[in-house]
N, C-alpha and C. Protein backbone atom coordinates (compact mmCIF):
# COMPACT_ATOMS: atom_id res chain seq x y z
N UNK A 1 93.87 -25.59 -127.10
CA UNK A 1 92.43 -25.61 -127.07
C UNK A 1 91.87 -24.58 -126.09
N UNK A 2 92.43 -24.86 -124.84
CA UNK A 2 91.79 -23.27 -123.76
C UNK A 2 92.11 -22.07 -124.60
N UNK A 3 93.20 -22.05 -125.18
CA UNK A 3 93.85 -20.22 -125.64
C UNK A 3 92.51 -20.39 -126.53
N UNK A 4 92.21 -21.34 -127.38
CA UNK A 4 90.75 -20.99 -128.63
C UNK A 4 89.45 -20.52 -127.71
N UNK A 5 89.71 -21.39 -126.89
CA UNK A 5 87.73 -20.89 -126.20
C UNK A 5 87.90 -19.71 -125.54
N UNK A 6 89.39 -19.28 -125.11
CA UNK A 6 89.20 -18.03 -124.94
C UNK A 6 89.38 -17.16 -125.31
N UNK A 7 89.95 -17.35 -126.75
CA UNK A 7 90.04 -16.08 -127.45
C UNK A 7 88.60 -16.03 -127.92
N UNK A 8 87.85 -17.10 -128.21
CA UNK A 8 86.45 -17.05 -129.28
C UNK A 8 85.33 -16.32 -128.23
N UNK A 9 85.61 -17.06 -126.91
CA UNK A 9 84.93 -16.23 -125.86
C UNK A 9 85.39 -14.74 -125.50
N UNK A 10 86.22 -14.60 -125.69
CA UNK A 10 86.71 -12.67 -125.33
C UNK A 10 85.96 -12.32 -126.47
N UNK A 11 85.93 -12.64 -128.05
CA UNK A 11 85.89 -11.76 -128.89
C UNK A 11 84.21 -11.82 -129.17
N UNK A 12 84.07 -12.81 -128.65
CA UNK A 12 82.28 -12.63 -128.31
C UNK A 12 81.54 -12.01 -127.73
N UNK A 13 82.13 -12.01 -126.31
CA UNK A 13 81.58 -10.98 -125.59
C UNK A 13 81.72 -9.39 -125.78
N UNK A 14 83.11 -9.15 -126.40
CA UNK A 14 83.66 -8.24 -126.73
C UNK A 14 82.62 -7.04 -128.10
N UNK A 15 82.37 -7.87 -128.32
CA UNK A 15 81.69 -8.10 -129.99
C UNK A 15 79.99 -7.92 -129.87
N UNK A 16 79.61 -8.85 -128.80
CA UNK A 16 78.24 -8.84 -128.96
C UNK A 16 77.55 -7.82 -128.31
N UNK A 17 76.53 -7.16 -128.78
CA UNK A 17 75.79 -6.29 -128.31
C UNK A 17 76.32 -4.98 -128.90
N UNK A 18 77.01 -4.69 -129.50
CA UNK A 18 77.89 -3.40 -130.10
C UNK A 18 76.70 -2.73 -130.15
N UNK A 19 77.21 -1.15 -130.06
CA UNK A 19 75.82 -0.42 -130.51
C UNK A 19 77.10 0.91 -131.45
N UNK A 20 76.83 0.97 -132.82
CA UNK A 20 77.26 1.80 -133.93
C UNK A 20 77.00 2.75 -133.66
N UNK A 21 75.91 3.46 -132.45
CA UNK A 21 76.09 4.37 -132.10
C UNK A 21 77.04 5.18 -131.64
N UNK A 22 77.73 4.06 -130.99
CA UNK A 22 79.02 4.54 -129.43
C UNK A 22 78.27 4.51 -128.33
N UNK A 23 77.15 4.51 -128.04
CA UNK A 23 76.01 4.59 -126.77
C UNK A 23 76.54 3.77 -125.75
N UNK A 24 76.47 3.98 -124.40
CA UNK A 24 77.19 3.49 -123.69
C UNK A 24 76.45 3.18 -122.75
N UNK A 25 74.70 2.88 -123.29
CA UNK A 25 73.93 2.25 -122.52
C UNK A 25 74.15 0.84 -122.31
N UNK A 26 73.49 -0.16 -120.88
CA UNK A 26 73.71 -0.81 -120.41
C UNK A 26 72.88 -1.60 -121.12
N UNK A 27 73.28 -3.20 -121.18
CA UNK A 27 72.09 -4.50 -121.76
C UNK A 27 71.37 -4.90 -119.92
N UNK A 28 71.50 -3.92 -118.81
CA UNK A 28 71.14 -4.45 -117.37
C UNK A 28 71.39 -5.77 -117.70
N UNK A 29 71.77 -6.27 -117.92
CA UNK A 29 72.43 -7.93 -116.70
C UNK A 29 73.85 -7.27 -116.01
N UNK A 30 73.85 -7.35 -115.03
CA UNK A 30 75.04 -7.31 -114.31
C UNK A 30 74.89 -7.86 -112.68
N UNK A 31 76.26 -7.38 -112.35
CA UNK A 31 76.47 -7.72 -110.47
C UNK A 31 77.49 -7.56 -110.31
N UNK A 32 78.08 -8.72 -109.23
CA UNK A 32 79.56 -8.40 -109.08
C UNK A 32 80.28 -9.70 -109.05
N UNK A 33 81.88 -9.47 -109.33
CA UNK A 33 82.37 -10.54 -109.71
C UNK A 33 83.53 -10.19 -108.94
N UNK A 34 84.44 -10.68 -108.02
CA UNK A 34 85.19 -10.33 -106.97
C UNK A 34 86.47 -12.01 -107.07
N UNK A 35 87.59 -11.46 -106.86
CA UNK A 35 88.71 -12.85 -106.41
C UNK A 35 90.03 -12.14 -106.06
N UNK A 36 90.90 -13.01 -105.29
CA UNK A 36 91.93 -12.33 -104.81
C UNK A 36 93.14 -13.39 -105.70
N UNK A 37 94.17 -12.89 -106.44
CA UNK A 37 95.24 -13.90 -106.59
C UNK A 37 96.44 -13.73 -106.35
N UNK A 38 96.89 -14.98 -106.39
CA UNK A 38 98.58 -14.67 -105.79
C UNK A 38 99.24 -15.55 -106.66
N UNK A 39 100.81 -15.18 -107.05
CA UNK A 39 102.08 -16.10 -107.30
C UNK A 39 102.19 -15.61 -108.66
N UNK A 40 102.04 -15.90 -110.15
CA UNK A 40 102.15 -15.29 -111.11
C UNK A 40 101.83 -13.73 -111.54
N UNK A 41 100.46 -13.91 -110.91
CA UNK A 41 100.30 -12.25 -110.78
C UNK A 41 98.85 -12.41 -109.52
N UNK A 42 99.95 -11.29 -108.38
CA UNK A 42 98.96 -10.71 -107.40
C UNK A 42 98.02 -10.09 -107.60
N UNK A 43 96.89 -10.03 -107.34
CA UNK A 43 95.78 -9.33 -107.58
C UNK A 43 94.32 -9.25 -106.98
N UNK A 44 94.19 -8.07 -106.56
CA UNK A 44 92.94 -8.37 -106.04
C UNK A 44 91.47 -7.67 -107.01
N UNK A 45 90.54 -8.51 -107.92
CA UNK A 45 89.53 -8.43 -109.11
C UNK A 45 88.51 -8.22 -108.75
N UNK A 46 88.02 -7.06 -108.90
CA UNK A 46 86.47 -6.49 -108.35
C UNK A 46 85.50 -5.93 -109.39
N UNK A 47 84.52 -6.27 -109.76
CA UNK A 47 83.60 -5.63 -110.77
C UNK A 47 82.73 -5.92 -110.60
N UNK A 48 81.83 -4.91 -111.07
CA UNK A 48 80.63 -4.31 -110.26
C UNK A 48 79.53 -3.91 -111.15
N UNK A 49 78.87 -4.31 -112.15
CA UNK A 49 78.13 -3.13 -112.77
C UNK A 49 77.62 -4.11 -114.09
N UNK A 50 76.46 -3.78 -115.11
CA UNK A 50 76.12 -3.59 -115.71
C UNK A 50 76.92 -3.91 -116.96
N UNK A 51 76.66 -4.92 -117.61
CA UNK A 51 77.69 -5.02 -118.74
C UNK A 51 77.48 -3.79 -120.21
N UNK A 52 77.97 -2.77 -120.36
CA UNK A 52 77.89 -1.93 -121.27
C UNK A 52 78.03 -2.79 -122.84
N UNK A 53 77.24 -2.02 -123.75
CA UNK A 53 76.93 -1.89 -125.27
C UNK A 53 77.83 -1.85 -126.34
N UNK A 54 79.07 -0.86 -125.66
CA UNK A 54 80.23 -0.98 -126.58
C UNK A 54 81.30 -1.58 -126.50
N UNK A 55 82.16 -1.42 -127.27
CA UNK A 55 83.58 -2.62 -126.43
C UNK A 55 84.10 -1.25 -126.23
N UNK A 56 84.20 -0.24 -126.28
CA UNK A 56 85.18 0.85 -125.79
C UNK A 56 84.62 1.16 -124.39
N UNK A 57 83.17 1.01 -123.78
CA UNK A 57 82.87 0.95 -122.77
C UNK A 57 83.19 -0.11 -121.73
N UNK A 58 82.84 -1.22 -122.15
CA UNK A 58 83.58 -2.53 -121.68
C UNK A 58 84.61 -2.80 -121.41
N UNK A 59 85.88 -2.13 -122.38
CA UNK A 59 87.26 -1.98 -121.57
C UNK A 59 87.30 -1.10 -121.17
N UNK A 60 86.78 0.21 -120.37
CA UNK A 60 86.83 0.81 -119.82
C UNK A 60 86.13 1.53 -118.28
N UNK A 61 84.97 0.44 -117.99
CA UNK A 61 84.33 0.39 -117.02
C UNK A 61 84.32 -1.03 -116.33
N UNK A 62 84.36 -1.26 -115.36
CA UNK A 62 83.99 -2.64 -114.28
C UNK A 62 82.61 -3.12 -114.44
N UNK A 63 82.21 -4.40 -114.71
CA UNK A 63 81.15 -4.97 -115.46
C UNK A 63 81.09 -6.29 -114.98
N UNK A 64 79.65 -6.96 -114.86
CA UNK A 64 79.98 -8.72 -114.72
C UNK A 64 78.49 -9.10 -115.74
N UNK A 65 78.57 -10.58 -116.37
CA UNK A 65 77.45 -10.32 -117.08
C UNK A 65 77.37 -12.04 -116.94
N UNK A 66 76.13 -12.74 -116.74
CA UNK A 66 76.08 -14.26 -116.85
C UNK A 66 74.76 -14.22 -117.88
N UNK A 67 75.39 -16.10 -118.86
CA UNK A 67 74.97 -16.29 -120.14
C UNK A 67 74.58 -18.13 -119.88
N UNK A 68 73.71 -18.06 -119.89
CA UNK A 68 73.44 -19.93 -120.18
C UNK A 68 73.64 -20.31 -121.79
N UNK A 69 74.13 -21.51 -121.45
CA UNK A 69 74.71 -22.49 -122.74
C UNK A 69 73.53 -23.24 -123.10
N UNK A 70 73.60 -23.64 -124.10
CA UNK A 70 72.81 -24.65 -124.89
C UNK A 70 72.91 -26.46 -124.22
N UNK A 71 74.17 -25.70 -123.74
CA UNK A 71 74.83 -27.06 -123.33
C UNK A 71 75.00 -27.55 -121.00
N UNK A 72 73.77 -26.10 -121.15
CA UNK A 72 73.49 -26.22 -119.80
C UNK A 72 74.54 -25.77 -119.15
N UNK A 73 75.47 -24.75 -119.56
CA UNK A 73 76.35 -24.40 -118.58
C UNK A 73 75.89 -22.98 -118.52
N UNK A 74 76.81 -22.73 -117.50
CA UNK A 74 76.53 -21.20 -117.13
C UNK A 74 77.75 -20.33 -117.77
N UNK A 75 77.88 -19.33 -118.33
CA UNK A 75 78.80 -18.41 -119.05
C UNK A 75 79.42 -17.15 -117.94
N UNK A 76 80.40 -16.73 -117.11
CA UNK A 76 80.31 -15.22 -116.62
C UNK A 76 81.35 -14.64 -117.04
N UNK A 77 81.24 -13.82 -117.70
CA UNK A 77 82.28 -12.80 -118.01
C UNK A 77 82.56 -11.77 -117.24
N UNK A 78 83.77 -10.82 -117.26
CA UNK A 78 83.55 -9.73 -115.90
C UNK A 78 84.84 -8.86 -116.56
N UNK A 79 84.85 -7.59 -116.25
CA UNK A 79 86.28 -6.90 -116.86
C UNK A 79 86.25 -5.69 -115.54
N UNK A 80 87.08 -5.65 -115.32
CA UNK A 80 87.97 -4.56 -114.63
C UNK A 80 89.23 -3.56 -115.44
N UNK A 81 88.84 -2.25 -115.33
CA UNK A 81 89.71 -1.66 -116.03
C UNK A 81 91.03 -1.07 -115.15
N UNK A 82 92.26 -1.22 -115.73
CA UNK A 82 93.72 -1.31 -115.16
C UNK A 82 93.97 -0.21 -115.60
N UNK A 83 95.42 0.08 -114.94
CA UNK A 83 96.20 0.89 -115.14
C UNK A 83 96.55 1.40 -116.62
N UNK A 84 96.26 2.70 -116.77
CA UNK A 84 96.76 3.44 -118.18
C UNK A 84 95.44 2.86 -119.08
N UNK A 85 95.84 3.04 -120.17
CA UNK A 85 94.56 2.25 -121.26
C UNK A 85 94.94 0.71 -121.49
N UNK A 86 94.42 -0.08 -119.99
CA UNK A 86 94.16 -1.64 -120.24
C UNK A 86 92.87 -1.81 -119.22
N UNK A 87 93.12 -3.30 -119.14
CA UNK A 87 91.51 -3.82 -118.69
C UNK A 87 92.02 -5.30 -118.43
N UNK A 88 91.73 -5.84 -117.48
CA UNK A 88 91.64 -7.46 -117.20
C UNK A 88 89.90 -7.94 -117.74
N UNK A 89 90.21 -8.69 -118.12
CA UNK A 89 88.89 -9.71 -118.67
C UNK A 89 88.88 -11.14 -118.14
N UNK A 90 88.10 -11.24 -117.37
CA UNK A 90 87.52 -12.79 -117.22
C UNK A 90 86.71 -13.51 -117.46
N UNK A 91 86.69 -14.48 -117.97
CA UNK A 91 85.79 -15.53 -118.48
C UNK A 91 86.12 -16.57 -117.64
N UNK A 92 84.36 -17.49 -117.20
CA UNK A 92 84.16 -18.46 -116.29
C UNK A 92 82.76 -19.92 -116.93
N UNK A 93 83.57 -20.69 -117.02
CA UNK A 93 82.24 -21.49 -117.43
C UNK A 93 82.08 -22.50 -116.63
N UNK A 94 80.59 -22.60 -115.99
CA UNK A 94 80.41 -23.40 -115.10
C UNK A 94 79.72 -24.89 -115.86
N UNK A 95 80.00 -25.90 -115.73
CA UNK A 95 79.26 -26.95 -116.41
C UNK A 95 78.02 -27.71 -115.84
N UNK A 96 76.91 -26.68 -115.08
CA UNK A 96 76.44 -26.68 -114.38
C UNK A 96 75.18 -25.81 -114.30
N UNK A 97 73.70 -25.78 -114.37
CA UNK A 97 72.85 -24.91 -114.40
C UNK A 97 71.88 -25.02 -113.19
N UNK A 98 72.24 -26.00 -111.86
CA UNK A 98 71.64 -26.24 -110.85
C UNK A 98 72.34 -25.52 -109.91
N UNK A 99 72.14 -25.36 -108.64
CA UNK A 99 72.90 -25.20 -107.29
C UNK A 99 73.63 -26.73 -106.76
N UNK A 100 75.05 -26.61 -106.56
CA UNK A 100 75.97 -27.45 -106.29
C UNK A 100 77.69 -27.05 -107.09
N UNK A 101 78.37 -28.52 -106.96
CA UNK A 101 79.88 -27.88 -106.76
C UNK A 101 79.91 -28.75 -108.59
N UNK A 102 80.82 -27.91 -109.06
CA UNK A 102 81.67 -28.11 -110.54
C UNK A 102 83.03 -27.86 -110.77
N UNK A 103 83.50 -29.11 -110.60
CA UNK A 103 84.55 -29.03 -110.60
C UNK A 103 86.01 -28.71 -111.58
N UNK A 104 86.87 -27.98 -111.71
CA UNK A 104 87.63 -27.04 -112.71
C UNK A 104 87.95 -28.71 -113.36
N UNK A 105 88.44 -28.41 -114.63
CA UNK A 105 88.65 -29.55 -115.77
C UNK A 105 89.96 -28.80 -115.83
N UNK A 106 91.21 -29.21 -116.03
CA UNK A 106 92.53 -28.59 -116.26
C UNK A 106 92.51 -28.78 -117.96
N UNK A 107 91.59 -29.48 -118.93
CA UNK A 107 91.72 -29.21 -120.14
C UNK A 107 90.24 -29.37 -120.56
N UNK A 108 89.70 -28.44 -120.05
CA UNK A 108 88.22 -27.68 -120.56
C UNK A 108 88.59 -27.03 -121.87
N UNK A 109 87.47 -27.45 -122.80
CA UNK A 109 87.35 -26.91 -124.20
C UNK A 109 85.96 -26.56 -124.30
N UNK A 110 85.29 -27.07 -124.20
CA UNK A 110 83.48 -27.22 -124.10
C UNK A 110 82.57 -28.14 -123.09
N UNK A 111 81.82 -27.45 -122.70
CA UNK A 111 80.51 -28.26 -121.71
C UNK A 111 81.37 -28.59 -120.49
N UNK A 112 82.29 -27.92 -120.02
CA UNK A 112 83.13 -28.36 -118.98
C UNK A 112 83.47 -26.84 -118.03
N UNK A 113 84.32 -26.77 -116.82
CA UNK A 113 84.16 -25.81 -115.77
C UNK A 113 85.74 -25.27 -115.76
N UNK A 114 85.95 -24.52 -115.96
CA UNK A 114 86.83 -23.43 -116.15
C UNK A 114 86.96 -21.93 -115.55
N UNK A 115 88.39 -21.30 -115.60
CA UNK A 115 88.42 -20.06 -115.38
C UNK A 115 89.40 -19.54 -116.10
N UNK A 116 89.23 -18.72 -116.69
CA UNK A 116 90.53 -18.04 -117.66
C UNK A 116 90.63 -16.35 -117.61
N UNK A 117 91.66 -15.99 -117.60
CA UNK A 117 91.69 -14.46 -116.88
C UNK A 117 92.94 -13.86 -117.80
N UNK A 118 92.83 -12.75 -118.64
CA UNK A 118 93.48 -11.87 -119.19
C UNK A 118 93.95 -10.71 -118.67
N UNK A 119 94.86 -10.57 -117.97
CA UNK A 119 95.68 -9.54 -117.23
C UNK A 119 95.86 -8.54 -118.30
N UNK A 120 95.66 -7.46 -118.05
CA UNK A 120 96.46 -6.00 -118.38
C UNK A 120 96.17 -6.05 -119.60
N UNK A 121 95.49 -6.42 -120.46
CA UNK A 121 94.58 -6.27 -122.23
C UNK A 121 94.49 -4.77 -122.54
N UNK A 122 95.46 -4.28 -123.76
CA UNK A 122 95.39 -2.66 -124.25
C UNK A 122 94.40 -2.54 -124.74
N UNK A 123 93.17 -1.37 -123.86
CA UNK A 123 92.56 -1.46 -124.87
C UNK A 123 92.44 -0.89 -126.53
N UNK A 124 91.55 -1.72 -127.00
CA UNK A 124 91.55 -1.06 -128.07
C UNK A 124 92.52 -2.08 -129.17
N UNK A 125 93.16 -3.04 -128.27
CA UNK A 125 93.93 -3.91 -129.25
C UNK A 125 93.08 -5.56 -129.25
N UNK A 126 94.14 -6.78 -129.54
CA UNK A 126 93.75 -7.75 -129.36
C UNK A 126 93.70 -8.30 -128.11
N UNK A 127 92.72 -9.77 -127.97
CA UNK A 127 92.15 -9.67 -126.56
C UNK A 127 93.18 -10.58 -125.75
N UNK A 128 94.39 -9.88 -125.97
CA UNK A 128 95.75 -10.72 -125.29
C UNK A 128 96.30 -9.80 -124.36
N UNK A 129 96.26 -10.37 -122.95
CA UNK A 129 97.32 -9.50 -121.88
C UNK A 129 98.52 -9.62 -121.76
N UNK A 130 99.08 -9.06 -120.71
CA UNK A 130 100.28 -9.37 -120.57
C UNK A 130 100.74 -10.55 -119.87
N UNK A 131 99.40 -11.19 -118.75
CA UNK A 131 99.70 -12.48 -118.35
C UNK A 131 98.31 -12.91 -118.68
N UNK A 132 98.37 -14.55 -119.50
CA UNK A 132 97.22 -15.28 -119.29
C UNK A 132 96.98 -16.37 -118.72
N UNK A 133 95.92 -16.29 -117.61
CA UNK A 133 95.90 -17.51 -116.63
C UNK A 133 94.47 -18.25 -116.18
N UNK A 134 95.00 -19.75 -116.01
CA UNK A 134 93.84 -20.26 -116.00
C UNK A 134 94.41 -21.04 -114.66
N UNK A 135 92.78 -21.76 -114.69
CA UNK A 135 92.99 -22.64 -113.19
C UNK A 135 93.07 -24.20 -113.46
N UNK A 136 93.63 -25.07 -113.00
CA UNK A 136 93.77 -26.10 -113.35
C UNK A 136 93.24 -27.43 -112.11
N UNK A 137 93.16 -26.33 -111.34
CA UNK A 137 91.97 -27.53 -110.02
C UNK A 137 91.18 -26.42 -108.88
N UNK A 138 90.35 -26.77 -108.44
CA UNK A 138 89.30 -25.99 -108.08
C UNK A 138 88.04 -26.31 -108.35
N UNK A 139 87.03 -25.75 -107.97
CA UNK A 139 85.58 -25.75 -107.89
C UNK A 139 84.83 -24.52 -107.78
N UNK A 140 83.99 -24.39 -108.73
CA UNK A 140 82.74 -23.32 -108.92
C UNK A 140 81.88 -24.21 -107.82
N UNK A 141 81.21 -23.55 -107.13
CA UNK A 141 80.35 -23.50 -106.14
C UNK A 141 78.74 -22.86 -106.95
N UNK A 142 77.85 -23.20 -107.01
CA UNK A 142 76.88 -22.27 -107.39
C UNK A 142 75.75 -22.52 -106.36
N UNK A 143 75.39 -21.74 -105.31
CA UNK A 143 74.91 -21.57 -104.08
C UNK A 143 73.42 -21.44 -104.34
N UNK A 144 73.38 -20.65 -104.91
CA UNK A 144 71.87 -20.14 -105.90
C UNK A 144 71.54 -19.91 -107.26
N UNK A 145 71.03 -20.53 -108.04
CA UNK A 145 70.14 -19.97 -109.31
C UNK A 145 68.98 -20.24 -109.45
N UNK A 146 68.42 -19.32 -110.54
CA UNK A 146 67.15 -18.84 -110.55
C UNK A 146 66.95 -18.76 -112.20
N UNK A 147 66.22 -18.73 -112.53
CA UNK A 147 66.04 -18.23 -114.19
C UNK A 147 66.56 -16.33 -114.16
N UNK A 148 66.57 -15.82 -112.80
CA UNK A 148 66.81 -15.04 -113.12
C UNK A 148 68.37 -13.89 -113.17
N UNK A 149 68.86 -14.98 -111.81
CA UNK A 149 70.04 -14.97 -111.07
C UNK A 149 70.89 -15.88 -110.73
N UNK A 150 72.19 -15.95 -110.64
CA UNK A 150 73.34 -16.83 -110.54
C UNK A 150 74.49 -16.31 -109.65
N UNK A 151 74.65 -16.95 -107.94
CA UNK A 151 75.46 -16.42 -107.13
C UNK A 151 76.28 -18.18 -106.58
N UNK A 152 77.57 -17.31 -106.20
CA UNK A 152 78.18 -18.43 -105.90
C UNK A 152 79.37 -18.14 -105.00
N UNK A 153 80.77 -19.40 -105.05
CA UNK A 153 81.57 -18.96 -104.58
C UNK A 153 82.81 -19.89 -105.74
N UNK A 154 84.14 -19.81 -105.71
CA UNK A 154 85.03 -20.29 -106.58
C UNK A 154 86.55 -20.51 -105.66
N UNK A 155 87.41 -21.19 -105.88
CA UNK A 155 88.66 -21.23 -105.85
C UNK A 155 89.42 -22.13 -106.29
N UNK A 156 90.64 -22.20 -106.60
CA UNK A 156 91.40 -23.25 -106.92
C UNK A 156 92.68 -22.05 -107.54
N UNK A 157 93.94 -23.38 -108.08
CA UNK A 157 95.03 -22.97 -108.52
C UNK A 157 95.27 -23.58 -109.92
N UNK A 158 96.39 -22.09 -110.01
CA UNK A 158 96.58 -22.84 -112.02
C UNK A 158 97.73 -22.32 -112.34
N UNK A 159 97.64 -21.57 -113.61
CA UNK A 159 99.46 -21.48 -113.88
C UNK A 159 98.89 -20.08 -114.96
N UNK A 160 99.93 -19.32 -115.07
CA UNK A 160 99.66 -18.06 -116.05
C UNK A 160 101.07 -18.30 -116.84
N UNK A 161 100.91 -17.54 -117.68
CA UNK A 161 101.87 -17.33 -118.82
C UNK A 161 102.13 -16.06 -119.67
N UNK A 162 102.55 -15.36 -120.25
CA UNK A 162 102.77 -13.55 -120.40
C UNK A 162 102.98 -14.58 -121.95
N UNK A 163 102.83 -13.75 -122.98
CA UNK A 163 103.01 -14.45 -124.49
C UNK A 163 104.05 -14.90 -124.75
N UNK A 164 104.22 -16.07 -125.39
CA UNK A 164 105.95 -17.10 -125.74
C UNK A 164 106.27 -17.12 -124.02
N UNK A 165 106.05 -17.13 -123.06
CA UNK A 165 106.93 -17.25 -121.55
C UNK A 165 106.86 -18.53 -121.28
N UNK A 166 107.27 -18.84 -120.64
CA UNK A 166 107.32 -19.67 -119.68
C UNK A 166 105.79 -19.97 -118.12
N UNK A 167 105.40 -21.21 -117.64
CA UNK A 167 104.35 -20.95 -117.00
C UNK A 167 104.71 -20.84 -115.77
N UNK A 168 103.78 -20.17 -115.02
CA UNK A 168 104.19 -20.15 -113.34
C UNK A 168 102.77 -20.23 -112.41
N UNK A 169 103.09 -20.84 -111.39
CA UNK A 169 101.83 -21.17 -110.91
C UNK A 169 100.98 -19.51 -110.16
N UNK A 170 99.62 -19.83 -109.98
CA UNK A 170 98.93 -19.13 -109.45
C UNK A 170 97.79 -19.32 -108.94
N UNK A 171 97.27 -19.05 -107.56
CA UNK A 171 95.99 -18.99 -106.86
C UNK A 171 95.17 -18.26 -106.65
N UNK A 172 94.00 -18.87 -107.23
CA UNK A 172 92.93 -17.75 -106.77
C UNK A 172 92.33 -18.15 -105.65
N UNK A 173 91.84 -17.00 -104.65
CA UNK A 173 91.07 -17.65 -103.28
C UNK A 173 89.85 -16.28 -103.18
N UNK A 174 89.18 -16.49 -102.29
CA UNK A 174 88.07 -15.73 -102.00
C UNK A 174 87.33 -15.12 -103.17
N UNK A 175 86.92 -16.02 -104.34
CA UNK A 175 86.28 -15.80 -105.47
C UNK A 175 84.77 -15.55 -104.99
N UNK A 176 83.93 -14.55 -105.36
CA UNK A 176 82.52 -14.67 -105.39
C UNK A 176 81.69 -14.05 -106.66
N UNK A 177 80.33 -14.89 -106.37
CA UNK A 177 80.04 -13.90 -108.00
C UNK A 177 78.48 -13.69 -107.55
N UNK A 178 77.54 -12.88 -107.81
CA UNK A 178 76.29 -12.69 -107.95
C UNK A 178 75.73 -11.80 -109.20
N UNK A 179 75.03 -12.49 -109.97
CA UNK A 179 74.70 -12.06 -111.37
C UNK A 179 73.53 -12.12 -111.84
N UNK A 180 73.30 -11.19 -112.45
CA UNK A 180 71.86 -11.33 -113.49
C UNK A 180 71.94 -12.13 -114.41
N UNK A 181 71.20 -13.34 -114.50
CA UNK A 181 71.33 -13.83 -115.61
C UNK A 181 70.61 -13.50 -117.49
N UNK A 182 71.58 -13.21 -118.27
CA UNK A 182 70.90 -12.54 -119.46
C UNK A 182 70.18 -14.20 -120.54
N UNK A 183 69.16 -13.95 -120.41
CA UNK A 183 68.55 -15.09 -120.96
C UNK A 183 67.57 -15.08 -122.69
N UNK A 184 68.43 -13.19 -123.11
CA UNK A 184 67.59 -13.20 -124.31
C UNK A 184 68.06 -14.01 -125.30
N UNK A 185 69.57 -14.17 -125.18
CA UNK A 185 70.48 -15.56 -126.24
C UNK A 185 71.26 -16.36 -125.57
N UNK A 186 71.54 -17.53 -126.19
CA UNK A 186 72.51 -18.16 -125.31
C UNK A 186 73.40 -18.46 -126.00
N UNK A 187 74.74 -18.56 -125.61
CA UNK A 187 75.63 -18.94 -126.26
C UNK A 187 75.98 -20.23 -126.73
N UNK A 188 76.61 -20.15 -127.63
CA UNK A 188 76.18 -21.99 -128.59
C UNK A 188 77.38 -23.04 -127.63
């Protein structure tokens, strides 16, 4: 059930807003989306910017973009582009549209608080990395929102997995996010 919401969520975000142009103008919602992890895969995740129009821009530039639910949650997506032609992608759903703590669900499917993170994604292929990891306890923090903005803080631990592998644990710590919130659609 997580691998579905996050494949349906990568290929959404991935997907929405396309411009047939190739234009590599911005939809302005953005900010930054920042976390440090350790144990399955080390890493320290920084993005910064403006969520771009195309998906060839999107895997290829640092981006953060927040989406309210129907279902009152908060949506943030964020991509950082890696080494050679890949890109990490994160997706975050907070079950939560006030200021206060939400706590990670270890089997979030819908209307619930999550983090799911796609390591090293080619671009240009499917929205599968080489490790995929989620968190399985932890708390979204959301410090401030606004109709117009969404800032916070995050941490907890979970387990990643590289495709057919085996799982291994992993922590994220010093998570932060501050975002524009895009309020022309919301996600269902």
């Amino acid at each position: 059930m997580r691998a579905s919401r996050l494949f349906l969520a990568t290929s959404l975000a991935l997907l929405s807003g396309c411009d047939p142009s190739g234009s590599t103008t911005v939809n302005a919602f953005g900010g930054t989306f920042t976390f440090t992890s350790a144990g399955a895969v080390s890493a320290s995740f920084s993005a910064n910017g403006d969520r771009p129009s195309t998906q060839t821009a999107r895997e290829t530039q640092a981006w953060s973009h927040a989406q309210p639910t129907v279902n009152s949650e908060v949506i943030l997506t964020s991509a950082q582009p890696g080494s050679g032609a890949t890109h990490s992608y994160v997706e975050a759903w907070i079950a939560r549209n006030t200021a206060g703590t939400a706590t990670i669900d270890p089997n979030c499917v819908f209307n619930c608080t999550g983090l799911y993170v796609e390591f090293n994604v080619t671009n240009g292929g499917p929205p599968v990395g080489t490790q995929s990891c989620y968190l399985t306890s932890g708390a979204f923090i959301i410090t401030s929102i606004s109709a117009t903005n969404v800032s916070g803080t995050f941490s907890g631990t979970g387990v990643c997995s590289s495709p057919g592998g085996p799982t291994t644990s992993w922590t994220v710590t010093n998570g932060t996010f501050n975002i524009a919130i895009n309020t022309a659609s919301m996600y269902p």
